[in-house]
PDB file of N, CA and C in Angstrom:
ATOM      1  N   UNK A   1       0.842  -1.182   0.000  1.00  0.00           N
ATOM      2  CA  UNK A   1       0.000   0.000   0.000  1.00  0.00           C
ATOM      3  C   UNK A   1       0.885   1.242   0.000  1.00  0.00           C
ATOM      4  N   UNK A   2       0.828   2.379  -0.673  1.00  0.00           N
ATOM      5  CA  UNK A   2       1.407   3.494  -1.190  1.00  0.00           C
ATOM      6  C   UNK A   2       0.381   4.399  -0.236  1.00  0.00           C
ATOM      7  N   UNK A   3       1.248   5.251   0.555  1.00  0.00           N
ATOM      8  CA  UNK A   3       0.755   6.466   1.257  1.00  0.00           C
ATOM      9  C   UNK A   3       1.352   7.639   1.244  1.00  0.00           C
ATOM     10  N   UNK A   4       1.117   8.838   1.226  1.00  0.00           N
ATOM     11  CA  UNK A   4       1.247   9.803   1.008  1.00  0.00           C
ATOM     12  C   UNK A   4       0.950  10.626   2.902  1.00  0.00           C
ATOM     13  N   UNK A   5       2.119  11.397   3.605  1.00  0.00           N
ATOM     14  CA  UNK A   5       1.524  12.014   4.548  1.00  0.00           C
ATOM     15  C   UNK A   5       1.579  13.493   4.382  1.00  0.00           C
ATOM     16  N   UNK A   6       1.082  14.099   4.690  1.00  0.00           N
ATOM     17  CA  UNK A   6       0.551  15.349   4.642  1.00  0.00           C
ATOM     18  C   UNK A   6       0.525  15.814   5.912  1.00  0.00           C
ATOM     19  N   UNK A   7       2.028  16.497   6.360  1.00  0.00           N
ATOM     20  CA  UNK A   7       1.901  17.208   7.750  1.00  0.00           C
ATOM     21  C   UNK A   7       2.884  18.092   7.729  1.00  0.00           C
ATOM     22  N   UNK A   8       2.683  19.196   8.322  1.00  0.00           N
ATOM     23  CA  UNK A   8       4.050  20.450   8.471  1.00  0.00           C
ATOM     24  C   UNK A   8       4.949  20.262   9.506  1.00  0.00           C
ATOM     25  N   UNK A   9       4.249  19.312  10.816  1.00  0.00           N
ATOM     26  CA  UNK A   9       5.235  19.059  11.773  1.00  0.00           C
ATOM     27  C   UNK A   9       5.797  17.325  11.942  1.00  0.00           C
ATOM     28  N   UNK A  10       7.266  18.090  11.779  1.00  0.00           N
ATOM     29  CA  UNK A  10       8.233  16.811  11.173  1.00  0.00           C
ATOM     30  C   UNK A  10       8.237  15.792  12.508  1.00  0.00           C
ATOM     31  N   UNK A  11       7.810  15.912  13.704  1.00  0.00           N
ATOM     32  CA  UNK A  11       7.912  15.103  14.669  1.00  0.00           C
ATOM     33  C   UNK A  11       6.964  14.008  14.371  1.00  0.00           C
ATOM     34  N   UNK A  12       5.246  15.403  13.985  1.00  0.00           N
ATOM     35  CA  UNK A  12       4.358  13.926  13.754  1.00  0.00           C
ATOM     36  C   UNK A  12       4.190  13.595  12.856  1.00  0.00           C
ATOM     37  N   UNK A  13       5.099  13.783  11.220  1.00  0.00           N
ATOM     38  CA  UNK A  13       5.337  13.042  10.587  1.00  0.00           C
ATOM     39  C   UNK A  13       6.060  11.938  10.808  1.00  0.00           C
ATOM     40  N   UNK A  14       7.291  12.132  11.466  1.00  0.00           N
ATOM     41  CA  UNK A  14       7.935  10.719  11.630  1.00  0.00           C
ATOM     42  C   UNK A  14       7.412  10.113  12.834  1.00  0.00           C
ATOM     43  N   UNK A  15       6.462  10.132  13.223  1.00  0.00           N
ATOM     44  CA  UNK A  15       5.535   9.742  14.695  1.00  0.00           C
ATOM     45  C   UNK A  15       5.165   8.586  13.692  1.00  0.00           C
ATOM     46  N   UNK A  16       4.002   9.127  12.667  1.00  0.00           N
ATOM     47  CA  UNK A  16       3.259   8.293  11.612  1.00  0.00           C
ATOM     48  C   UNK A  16       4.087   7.754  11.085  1.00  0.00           C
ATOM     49  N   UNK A  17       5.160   8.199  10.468  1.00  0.00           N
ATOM     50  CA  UNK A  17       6.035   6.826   9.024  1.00  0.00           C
ATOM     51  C   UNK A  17       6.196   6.192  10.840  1.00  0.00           C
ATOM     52  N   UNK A  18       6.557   6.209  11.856  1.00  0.00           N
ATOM     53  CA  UNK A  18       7.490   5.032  12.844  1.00  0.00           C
ATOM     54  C   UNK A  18       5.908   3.846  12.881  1.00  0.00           C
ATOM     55  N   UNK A  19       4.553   4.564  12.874  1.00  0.00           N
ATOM     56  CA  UNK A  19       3.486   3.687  13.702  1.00  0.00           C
ATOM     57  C   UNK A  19       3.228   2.825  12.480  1.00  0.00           C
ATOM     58  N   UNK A  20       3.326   3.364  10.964  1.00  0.00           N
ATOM     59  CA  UNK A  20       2.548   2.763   9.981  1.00  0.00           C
ATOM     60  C   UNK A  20       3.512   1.740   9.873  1.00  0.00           C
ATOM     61  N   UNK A  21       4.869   1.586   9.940  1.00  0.00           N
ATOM     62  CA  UNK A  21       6.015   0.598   9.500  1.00  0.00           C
ATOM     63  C   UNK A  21       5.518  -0.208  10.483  1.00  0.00           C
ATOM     64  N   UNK A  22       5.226  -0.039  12.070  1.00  0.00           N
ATOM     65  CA  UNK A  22       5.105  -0.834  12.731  1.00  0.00           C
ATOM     66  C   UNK A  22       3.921  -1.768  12.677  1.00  0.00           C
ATOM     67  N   UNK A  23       3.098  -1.064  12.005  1.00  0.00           N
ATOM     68  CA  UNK A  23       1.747  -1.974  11.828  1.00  0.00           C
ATOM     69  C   UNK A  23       1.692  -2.599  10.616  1.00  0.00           C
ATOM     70  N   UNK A  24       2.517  -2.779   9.522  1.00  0.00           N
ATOM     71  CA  UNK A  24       2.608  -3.312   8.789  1.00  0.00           C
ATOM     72  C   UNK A  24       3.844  -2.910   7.740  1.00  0.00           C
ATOM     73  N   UNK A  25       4.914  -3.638   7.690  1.00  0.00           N
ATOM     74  CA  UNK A  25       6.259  -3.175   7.012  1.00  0.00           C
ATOM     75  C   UNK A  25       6.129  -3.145   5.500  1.00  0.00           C
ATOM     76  N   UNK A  26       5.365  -3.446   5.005  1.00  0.00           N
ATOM     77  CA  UNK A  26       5.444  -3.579   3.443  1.00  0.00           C
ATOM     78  C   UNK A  26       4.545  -1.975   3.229  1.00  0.00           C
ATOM     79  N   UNK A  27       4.209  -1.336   3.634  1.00  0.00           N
ATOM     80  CA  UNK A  27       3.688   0.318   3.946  1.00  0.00           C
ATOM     81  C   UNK A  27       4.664   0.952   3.118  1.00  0.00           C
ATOM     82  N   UNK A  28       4.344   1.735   2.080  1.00  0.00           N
ATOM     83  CA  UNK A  28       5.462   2.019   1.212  1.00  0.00           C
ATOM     84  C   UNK A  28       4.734   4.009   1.530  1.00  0.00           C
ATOM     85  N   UNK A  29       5.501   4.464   1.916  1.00  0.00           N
ATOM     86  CA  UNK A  29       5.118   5.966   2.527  1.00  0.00           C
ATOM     87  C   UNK A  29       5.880   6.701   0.877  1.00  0.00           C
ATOM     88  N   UNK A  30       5.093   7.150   0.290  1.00  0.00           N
ATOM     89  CA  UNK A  30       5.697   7.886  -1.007  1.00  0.00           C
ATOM     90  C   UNK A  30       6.023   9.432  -0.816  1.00  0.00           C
ATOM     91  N   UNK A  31       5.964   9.843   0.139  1.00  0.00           N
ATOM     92  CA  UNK A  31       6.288  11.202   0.611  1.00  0.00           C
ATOM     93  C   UNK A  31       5.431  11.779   1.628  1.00  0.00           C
ATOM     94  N   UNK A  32       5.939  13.053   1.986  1.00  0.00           N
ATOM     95  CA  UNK A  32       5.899  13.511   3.216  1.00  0.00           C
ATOM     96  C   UNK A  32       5.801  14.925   3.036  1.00  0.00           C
ATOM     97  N   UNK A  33       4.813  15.708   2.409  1.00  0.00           N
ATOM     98  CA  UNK A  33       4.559  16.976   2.206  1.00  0.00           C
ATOM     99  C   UNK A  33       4.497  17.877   3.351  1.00  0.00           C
ATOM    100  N   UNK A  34       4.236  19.504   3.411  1.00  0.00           N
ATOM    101  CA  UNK A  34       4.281  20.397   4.407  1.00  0.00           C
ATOM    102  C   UNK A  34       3.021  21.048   4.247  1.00  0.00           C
ATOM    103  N   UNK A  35       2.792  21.426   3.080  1.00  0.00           N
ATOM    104  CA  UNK A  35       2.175  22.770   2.269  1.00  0.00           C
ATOM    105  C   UNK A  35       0.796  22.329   1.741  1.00  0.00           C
ATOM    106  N   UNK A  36       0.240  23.315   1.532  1.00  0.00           N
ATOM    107  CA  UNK A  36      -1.129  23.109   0.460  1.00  0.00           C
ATOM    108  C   UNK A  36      -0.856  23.209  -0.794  1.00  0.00           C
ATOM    109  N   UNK A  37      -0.009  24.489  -0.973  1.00  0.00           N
ATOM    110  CA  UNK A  37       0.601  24.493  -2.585  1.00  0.00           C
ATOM    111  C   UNK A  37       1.441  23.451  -2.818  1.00  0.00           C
ATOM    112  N   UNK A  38       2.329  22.668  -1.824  1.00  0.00           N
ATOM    113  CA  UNK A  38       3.322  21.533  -2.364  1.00  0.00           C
ATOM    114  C   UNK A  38       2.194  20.211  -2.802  1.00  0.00           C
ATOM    115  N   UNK A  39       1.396  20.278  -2.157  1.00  0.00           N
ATOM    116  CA  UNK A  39       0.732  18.964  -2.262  1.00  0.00           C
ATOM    117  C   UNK A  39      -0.266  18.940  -3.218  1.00  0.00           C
ATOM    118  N   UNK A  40      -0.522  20.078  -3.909  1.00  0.00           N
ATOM    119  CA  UNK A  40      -1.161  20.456  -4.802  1.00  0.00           C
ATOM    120  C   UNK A  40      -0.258  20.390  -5.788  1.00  0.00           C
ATOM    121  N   UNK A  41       0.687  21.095  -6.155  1.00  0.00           N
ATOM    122  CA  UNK A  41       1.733  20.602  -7.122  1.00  0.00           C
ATOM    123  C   UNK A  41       2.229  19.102  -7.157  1.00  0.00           C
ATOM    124  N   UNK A  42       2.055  18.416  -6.370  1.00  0.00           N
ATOM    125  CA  UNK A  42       2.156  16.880  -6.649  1.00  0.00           C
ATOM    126  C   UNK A  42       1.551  16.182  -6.992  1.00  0.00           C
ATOM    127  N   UNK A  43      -0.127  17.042  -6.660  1.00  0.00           N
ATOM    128  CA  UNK A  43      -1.537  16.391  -6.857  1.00  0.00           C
ATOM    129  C   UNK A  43      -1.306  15.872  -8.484  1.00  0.00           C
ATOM    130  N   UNK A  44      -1.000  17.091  -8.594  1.00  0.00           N
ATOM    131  CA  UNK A  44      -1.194  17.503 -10.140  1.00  0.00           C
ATOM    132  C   UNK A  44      -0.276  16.736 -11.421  1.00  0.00           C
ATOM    133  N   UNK A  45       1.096  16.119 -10.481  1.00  0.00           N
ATOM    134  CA  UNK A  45       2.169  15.586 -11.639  1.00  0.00           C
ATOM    135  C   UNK A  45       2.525  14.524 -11.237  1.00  0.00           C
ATOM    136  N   UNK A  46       2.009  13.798 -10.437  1.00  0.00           N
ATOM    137  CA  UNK A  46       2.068  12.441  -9.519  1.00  0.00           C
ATOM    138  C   UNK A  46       1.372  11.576  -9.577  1.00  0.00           C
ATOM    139  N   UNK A  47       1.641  10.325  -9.585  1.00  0.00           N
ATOM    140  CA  UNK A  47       0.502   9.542  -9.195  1.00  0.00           C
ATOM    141  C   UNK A  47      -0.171   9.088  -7.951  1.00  0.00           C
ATOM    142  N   UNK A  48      -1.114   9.344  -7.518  1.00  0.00           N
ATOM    143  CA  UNK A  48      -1.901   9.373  -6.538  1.00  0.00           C
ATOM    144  C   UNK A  48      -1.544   8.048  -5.502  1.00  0.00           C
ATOM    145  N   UNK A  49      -1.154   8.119  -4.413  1.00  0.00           N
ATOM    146  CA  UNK A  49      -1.059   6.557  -3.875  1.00  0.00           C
ATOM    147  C   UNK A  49      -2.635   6.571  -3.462  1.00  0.00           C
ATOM    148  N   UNK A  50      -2.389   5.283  -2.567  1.00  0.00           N
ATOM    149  CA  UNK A  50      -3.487   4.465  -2.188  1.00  0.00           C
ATOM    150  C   UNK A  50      -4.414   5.061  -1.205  1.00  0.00           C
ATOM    151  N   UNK A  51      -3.823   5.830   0.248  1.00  0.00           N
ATOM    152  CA  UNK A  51      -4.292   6.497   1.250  1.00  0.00           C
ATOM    153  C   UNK A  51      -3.214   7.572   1.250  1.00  0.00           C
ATOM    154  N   UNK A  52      -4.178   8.960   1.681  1.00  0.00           N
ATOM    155  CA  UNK A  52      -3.579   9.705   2.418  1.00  0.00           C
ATOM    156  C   UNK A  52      -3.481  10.439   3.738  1.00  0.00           C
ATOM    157  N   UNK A  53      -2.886  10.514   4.723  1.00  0.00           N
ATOM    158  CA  UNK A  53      -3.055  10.934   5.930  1.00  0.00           C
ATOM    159  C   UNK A  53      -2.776  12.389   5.581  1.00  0.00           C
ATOM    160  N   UNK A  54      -4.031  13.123   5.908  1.00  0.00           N
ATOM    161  CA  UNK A  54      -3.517  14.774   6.131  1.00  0.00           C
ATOM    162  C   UNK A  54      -4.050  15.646   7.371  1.00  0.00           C
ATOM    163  N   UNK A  55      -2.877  16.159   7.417  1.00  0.00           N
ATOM    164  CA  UNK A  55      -2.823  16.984   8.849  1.00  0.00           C
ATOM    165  C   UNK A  55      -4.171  18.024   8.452  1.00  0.00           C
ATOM    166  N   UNK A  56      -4.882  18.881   9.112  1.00  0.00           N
ATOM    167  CA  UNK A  56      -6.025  19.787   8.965  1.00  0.00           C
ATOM    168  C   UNK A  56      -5.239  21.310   8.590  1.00  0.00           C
ATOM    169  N   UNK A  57      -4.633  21.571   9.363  1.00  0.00           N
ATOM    170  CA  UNK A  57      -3.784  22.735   9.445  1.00  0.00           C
ATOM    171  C   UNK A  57      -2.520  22.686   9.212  1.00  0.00           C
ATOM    172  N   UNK A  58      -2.058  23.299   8.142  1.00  0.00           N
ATOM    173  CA  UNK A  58      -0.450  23.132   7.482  1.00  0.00           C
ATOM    174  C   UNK A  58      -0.176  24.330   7.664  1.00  0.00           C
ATOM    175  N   UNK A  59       1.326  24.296   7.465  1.00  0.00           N
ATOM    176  CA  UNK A  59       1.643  25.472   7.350  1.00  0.00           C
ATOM    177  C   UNK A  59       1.550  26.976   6.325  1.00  0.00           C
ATOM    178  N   UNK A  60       0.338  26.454   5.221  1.00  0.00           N
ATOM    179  CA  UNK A  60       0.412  28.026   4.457  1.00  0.00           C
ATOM    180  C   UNK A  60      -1.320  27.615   4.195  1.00  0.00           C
ATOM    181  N   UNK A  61      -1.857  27.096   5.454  1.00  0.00           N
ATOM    182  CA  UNK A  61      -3.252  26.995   5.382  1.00  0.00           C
ATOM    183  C   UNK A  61      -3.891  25.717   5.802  1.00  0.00           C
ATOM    184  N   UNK A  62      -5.409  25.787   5.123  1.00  0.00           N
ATOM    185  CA  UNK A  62      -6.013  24.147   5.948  1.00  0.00           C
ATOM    186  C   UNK A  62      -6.020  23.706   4.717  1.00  0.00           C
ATOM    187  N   UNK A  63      -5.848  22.227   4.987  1.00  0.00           N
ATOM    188  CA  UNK A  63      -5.774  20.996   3.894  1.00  0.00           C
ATOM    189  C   UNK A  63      -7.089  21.015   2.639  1.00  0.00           C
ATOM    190  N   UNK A  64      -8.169  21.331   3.239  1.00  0.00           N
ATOM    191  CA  UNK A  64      -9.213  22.031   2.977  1.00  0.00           C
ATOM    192  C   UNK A  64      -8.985  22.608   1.159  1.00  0.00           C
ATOM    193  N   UNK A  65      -8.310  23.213   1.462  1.00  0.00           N
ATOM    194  CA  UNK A  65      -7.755  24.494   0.184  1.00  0.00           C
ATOM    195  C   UNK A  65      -7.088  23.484  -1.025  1.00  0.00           C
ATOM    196  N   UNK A  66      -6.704  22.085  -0.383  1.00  0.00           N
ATOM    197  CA  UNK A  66      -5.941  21.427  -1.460  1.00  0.00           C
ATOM    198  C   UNK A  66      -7.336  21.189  -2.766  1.00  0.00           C
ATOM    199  N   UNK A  67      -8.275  20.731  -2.356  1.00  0.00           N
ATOM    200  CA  UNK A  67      -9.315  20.113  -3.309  1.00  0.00           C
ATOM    201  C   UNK A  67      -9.684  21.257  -3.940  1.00  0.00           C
ATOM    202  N   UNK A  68      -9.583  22.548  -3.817  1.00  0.00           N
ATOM    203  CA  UNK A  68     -10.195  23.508  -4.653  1.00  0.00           C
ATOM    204  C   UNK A  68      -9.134  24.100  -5.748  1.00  0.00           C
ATOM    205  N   UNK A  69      -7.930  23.100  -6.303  1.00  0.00           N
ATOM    206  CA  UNK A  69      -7.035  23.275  -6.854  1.00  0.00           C
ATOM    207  C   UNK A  69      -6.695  21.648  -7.235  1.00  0.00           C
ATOM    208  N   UNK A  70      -7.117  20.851  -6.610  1.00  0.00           N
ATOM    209  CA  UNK A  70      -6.788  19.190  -7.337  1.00  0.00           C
ATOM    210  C   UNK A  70      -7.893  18.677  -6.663  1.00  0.00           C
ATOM    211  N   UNK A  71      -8.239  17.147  -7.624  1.00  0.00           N
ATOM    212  CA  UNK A  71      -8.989  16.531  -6.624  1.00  0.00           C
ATOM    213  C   UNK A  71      -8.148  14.982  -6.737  1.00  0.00           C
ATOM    214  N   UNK A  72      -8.965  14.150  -6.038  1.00  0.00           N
ATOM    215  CA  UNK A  72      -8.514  12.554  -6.165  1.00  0.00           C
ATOM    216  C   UNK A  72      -9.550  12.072  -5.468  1.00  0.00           C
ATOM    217  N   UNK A  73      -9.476  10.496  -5.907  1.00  0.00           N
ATOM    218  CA  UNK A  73     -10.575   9.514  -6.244  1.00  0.00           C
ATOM    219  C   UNK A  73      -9.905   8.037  -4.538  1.00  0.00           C
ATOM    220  N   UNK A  74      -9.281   9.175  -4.152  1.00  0.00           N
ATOM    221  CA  UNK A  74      -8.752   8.437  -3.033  1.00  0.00           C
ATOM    222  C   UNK A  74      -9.170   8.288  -1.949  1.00  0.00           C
ATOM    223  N   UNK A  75      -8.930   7.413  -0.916  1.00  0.00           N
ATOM    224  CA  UNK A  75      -9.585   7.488   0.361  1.00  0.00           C
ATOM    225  C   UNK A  75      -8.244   8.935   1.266  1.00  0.00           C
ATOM    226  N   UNK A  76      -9.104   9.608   1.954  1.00  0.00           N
ATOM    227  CA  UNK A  76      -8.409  10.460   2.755  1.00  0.00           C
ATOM    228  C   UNK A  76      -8.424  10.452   4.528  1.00  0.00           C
ATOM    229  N   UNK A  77      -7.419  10.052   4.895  1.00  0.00           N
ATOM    230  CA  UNK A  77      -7.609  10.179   6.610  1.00  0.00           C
ATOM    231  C   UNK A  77      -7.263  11.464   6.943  1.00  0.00           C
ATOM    232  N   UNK A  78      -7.584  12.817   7.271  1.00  0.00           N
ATOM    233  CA  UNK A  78      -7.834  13.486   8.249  1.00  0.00           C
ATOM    234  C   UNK A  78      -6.928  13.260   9.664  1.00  0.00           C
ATOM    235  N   UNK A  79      -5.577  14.040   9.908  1.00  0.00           N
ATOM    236  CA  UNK A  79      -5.197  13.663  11.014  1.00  0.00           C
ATOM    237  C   UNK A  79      -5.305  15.296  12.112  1.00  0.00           C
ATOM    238  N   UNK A  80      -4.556  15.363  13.255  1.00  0.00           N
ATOM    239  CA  UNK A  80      -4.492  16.566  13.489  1.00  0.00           C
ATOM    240  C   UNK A  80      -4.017  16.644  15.150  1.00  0.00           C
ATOM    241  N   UNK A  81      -3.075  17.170  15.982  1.00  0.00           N
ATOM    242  CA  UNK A  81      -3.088  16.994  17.016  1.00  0.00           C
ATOM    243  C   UNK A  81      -4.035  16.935  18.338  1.00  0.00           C
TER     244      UNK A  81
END
């Protein structure tokens, strides 16, 4: 399974890549975005993995803002402290 995380803070990004490896090692994490505009520019020239975990609040806005500039046909988890 191909995941994509979506968080500005690098602690609980690598919080998530440490829990998802642990719950299953074949978890292939395809990146680790910050931004609404970065993840939108990837939306756009990437291929979509399987799930994505996204933080609510990033750093140049809410995750929110990504779909009104890309969409996807993906399942989305919603994370957030």
């Amino acid at each position: 399974m191909d995941i994509l995380i979506i968080e500005d803070e690098m602690l609980a990004a690598e919080r998530l890549r440490i829990l998802l490896k642990e719950y299953d090692s074949s978890i292939n994490i395809v990146g680790c975005l910050e931004s609404v505009e970065e993840t939108v520019a990837w939306l756009n020239t990437k291929k979509h993995p399987d799930l994505f975990l996204m933080d609510i609040h990033l750093s140049d806005g809410y995750s929110f803002e990504i779909f009104k500039k890309a969409s996807t046909q993906k399942p989305i988890v919603f994370t957030t402290a």
